[in-house]
PDB file of N, CA and C in Angstrom:
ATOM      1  N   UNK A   1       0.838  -1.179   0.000  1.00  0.00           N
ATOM      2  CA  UNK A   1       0.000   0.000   0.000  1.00  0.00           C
ATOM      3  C   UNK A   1       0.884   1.243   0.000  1.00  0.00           C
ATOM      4  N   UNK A   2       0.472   2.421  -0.680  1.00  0.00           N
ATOM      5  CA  UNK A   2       1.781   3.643  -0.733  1.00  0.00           C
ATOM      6  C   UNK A   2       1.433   4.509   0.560  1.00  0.00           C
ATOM      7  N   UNK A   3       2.518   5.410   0.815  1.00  0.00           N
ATOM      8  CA  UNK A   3       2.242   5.514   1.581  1.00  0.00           C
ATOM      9  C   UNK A   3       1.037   6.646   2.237  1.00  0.00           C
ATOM     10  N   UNK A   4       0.833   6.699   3.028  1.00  0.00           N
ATOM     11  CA  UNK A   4      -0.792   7.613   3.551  1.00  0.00           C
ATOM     12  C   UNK A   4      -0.012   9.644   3.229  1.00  0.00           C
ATOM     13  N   UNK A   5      -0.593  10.249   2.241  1.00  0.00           N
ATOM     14  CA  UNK A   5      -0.456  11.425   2.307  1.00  0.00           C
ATOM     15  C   UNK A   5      -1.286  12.829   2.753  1.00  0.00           C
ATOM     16  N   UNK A   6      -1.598  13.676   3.283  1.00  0.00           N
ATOM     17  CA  UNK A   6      -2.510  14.567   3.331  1.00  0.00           C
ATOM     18  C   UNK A   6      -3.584  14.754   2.263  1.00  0.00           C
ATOM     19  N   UNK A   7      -4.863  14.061   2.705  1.00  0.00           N
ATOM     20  CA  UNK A   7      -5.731  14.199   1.647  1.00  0.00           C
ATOM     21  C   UNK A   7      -6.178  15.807   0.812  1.00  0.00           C
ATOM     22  N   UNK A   8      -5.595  16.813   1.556  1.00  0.00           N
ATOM     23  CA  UNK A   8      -6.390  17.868   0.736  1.00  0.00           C
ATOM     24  C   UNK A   8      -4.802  17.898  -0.410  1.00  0.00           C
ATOM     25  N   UNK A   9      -3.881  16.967  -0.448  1.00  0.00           N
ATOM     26  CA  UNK A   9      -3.236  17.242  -1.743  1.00  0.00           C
ATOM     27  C   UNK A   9      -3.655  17.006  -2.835  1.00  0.00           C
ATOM     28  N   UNK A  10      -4.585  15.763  -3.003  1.00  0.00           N
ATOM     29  CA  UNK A  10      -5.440  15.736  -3.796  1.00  0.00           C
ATOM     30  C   UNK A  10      -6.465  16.453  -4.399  1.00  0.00           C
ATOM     31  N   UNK A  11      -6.675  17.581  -3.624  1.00  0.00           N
ATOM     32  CA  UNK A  11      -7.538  18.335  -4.144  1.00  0.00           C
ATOM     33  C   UNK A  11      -7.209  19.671  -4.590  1.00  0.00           C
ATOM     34  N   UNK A  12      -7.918  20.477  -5.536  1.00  0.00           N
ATOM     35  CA  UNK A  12      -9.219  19.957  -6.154  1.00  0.00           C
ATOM     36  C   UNK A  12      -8.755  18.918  -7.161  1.00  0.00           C
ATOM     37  N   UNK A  13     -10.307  18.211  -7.919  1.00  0.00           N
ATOM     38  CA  UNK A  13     -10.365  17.512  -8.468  1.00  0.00           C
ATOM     39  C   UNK A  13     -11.123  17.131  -9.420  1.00  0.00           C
ATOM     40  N   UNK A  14     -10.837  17.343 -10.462  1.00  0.00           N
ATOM     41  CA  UNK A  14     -12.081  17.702 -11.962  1.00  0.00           C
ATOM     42  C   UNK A  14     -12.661  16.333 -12.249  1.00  0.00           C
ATOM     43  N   UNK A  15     -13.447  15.983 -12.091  1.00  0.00           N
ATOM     44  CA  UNK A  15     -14.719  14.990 -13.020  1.00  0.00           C
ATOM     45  C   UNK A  15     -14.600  15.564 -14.259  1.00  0.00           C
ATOM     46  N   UNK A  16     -14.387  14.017 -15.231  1.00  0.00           N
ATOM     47  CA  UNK A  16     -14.858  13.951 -16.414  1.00  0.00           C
ATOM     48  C   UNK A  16     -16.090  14.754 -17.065  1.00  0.00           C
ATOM     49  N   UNK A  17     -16.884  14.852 -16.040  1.00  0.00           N
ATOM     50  CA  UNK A  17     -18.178  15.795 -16.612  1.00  0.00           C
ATOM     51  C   UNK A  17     -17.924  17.201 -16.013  1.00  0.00           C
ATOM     52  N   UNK A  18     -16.868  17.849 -15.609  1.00  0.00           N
ATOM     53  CA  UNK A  18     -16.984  19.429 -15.209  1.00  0.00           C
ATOM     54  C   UNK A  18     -16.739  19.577 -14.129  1.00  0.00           C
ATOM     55  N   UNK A  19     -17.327  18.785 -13.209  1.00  0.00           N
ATOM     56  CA  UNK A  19     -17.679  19.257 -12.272  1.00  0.00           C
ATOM     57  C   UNK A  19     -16.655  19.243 -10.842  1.00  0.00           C
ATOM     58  N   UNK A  20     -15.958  20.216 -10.282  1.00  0.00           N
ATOM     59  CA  UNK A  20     -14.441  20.225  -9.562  1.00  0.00           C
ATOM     60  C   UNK A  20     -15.255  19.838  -7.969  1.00  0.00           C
ATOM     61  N   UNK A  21     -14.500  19.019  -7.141  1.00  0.00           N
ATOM     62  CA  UNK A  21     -14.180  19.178  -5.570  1.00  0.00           C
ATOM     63  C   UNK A  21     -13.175  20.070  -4.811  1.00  0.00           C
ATOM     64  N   UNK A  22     -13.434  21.025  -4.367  1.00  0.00           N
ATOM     65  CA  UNK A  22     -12.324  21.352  -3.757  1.00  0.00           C
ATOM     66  C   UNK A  22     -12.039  21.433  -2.637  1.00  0.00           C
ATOM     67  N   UNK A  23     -12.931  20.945  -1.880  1.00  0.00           N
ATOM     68  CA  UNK A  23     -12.678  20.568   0.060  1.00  0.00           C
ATOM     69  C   UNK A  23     -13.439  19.452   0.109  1.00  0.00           C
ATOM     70  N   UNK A  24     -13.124  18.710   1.264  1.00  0.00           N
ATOM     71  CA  UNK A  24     -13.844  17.565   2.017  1.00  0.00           C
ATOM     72  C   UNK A  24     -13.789  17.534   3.533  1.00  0.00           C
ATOM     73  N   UNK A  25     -14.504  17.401   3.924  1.00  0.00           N
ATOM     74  CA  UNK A  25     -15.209  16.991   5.276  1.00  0.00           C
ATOM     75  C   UNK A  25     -15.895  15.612   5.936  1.00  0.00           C
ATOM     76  N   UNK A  26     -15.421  15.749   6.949  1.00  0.00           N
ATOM     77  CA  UNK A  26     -16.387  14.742   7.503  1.00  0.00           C
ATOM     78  C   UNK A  26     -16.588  14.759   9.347  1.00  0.00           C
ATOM     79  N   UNK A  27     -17.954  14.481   9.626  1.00  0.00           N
ATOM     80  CA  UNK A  27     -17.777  14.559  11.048  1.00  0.00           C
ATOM     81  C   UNK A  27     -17.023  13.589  11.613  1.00  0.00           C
ATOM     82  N   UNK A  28     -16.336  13.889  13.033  1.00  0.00           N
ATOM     83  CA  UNK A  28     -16.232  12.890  13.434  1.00  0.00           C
ATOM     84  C   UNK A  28     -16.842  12.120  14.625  1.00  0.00           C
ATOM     85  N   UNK A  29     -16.700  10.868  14.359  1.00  0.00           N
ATOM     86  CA  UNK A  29     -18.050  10.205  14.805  1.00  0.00           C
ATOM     87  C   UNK A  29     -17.611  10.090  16.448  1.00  0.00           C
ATOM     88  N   UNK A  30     -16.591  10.816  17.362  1.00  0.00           N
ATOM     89  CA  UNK A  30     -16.616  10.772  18.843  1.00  0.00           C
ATOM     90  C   UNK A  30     -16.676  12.163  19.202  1.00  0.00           C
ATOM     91  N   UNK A  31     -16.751  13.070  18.710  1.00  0.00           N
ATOM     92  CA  UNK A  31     -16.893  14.482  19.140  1.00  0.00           C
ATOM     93  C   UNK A  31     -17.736  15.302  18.246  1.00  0.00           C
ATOM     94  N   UNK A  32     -17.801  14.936  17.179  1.00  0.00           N
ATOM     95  CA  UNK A  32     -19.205  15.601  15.819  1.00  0.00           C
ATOM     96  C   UNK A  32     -18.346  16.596  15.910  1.00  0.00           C
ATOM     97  N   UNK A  33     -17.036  16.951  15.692  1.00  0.00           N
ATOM     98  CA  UNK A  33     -16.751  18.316  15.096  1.00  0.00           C
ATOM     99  C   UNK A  33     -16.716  17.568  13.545  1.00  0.00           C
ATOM    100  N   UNK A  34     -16.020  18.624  12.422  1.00  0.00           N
ATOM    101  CA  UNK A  34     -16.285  18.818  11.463  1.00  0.00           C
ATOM    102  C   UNK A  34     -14.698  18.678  11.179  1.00  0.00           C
ATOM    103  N   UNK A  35     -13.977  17.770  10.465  1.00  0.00           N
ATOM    104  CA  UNK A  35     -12.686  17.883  10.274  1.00  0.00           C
ATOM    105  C   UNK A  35     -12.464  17.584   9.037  1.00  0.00           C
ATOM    106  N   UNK A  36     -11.357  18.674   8.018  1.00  0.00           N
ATOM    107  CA  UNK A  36     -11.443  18.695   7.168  1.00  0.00           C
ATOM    108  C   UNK A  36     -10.172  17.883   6.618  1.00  0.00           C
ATOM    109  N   UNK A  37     -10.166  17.816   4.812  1.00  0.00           N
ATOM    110  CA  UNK A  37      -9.159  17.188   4.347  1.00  0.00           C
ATOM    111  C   UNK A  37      -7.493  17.471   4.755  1.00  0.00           C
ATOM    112  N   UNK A  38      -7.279  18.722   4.964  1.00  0.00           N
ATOM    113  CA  UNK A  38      -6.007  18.512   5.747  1.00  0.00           C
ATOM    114  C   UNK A  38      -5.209  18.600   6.679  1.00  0.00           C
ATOM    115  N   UNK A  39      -6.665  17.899   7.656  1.00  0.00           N
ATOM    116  CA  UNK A  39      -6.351  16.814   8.617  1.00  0.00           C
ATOM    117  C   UNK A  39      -6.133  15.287   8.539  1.00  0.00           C
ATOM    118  N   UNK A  40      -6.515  14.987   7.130  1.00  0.00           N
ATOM    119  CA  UNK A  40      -7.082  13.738   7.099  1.00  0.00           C
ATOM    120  C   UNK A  40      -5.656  12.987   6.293  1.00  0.00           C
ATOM    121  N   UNK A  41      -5.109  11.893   6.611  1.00  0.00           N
ATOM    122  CA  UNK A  41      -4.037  11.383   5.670  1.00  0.00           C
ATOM    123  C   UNK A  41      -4.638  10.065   5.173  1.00  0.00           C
ATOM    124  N   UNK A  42      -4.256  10.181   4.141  1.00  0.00           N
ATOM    125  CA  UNK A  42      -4.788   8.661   3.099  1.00  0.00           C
ATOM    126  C   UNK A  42      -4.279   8.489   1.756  1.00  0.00           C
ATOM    127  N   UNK A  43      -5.048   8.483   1.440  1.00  0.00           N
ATOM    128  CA  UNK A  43      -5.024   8.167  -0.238  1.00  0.00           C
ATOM    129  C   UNK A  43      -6.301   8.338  -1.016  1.00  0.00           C
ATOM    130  N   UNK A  44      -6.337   9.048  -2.418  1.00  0.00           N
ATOM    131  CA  UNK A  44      -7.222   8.846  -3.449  1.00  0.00           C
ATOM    132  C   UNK A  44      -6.993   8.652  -4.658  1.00  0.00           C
ATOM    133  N   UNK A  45      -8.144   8.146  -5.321  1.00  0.00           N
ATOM    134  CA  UNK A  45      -8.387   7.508  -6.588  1.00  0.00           C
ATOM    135  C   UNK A  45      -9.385   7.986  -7.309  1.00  0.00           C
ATOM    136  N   UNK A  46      -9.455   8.289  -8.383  1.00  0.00           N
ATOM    137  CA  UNK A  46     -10.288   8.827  -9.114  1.00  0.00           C
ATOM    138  C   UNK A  46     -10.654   7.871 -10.579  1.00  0.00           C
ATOM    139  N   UNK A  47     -11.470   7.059 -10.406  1.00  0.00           N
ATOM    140  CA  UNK A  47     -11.926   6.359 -10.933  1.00  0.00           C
ATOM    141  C   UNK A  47     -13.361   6.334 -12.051  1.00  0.00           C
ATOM    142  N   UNK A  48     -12.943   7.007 -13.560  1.00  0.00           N
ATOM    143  CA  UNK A  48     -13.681   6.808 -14.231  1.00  0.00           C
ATOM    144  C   UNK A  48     -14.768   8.157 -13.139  1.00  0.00           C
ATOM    145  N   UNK A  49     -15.773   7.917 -13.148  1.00  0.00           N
ATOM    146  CA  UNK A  49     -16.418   9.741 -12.499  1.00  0.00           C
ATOM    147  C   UNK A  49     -16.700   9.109 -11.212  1.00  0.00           C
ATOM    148  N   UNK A  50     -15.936   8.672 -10.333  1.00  0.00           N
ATOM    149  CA  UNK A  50     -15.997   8.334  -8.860  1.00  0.00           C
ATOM    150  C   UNK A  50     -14.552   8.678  -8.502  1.00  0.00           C
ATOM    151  N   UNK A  51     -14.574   9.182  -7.072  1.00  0.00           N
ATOM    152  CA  UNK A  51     -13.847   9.217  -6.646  1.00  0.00           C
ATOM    153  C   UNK A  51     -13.648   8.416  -5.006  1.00  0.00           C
ATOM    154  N   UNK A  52     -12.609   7.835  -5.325  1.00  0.00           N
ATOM    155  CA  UNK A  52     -12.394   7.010  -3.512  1.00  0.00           C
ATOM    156  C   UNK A  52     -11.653   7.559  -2.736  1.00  0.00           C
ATOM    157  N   UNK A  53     -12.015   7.641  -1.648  1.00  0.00           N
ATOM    158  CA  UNK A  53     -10.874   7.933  -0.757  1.00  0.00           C
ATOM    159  C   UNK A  53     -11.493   6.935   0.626  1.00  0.00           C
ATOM    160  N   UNK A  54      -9.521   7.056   0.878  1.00  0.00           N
ATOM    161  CA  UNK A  54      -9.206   5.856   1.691  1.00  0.00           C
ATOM    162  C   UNK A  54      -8.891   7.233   2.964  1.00  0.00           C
ATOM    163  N   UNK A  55      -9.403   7.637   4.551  1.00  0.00           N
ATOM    164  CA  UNK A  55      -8.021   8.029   5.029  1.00  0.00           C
ATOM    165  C   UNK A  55      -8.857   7.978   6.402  1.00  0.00           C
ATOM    166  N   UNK A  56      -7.853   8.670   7.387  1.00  0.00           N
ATOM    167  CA  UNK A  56      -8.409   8.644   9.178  1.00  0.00           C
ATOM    168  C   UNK A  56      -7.167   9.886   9.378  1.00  0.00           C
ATOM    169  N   UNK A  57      -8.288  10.050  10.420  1.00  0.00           N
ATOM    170  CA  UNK A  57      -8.005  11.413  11.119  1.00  0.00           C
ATOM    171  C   UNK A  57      -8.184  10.970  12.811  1.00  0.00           C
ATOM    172  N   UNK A  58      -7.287  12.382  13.430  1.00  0.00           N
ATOM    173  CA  UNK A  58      -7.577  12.245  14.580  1.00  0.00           C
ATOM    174  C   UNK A  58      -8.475  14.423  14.268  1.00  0.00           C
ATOM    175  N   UNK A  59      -9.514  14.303  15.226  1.00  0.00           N
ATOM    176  CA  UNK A  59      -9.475  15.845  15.246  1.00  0.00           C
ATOM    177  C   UNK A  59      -8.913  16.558  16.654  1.00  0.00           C
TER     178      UNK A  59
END
């Protein structure tokens, strides 16, 4: 597996159809704050008009 990088390096990120990401979020599920991509280390893939991401955070 390579190794885990800061997910907001990945971003932004253009879809085949137009349409860009340029932040990500997610709560987290022991305190419900709101922690964003670069907090988060992982990995992504952009697959045909999906995108995956692999990552964990502490907030």
């Amino acid at each position: 597996m390579a190794r885990p990088e800061q997910i907001s390096r990945y971003l932004p990120v253009t879809f085949p159809n137009g349409i860009k990401v340029r932040r990500f979020g997610k709560h987290c599920p022991h305190c419900h704050a709101m922690v964003g991509a670069e907090s988060m280390l992982g990995s992504a893939h952009l697959l045909q008009d999906r995108l995956y991401l692999h990552a964990e955070a502490t907030c």
